[in-house]
C-alpha atoms as a PDB file:
ATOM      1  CA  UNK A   1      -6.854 -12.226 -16.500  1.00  0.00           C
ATOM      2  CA  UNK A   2      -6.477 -10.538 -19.952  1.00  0.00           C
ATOM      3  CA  UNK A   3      -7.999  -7.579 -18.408  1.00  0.00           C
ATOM      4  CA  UNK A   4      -6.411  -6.908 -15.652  1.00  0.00           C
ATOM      5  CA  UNK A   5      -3.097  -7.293 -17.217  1.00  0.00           C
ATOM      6  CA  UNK A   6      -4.252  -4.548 -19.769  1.00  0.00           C
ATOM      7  CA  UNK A   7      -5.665  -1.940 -16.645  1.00  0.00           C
ATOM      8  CA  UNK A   8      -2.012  -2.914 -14.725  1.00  0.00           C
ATOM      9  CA  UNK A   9      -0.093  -2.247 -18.267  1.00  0.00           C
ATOM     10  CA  UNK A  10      -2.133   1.544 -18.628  1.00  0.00           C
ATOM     11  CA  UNK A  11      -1.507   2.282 -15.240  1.00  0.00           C
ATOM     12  CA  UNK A  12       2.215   1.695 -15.401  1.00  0.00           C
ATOM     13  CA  UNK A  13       2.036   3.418 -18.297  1.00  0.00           C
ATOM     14  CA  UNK A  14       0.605   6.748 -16.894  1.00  0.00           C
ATOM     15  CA  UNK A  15       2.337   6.863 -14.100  1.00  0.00           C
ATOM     16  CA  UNK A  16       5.606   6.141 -16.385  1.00  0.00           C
ATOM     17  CA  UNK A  17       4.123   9.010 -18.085  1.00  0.00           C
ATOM     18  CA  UNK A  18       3.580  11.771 -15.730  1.00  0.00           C
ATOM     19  CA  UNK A  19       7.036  10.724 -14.095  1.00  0.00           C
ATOM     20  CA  UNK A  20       8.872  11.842 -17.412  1.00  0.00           C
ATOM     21  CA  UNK A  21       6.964  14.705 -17.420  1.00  0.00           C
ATOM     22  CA  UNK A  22       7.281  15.734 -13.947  1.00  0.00           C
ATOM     23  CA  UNK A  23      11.049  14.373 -12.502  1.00  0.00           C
ATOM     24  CA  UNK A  24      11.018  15.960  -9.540  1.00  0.00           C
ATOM     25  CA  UNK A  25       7.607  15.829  -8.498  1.00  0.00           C
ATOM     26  CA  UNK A  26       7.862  12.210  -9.158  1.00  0.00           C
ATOM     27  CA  UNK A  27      11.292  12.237  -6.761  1.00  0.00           C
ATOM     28  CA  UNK A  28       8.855  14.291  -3.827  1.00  0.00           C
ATOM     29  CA  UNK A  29       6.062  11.412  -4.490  1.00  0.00           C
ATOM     30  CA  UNK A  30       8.556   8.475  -4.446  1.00  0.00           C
ATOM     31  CA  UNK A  31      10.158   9.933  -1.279  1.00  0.00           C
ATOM     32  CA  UNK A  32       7.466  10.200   0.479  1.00  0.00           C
ATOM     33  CA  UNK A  33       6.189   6.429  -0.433  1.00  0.00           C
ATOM     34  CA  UNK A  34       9.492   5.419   1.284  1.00  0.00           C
ATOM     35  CA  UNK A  35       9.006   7.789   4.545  1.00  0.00           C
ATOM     36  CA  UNK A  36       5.420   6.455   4.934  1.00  0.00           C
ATOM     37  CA  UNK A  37       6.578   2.555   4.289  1.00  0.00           C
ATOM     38  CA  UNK A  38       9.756   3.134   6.732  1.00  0.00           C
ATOM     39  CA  UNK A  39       6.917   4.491   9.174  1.00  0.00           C
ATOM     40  CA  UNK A  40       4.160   1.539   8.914  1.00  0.00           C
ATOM     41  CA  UNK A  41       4.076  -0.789  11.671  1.00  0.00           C
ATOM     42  CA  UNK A  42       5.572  -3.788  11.162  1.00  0.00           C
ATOM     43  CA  UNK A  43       2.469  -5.992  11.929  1.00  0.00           C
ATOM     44  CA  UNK A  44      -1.353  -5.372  11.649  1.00  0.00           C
ATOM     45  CA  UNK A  45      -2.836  -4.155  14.279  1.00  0.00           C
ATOM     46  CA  UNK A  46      -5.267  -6.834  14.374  1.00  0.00           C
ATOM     47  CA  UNK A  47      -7.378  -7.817  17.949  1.00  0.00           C
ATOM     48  CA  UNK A  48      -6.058 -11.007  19.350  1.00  0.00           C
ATOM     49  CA  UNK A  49      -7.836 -13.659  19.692  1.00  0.00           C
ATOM     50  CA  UNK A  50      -9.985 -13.726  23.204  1.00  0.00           C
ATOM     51  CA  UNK A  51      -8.432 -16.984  24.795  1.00  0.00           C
ATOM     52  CA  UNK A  52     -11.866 -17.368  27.313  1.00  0.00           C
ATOM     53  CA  UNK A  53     -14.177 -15.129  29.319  1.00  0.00           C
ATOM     54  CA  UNK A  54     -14.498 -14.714  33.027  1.00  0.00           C
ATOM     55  CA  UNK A  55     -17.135 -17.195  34.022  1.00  0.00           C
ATOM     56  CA  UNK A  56     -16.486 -19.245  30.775  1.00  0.00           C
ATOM     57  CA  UNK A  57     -19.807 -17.395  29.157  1.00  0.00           C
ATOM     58  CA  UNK A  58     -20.603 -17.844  25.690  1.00  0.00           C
END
């Protein structure tokens, strides 16, 4: 758990990093994270479950 607290506490870092760094390409890369969550579907597209077969084959 230790370690993946310390890779989650770099990565914030860096990315806190580069956005100080680079302010507005870190307002172009934050506004697009918001056009592409605004444009995912709101459920999985995950296959429904077959309810039975014609025939009732296995």
């Amino acid at each position: 758990m230790a370690v993946a607290i310390a890779i989650l506490t770099a990565l914030g870092g860096a990315l806190f990093w580069w956005a100080r760094g680079n302010p507005r390409d870190a307002l172009g890369v934050a506004d697009d994270a918001l056009t592409v969550a605004r444009n995912a579907p709101r459920r999985p597209a995950l296959p429904s479950p077959v309810q039975g077969t014609p025939g009732g084959g296995h």
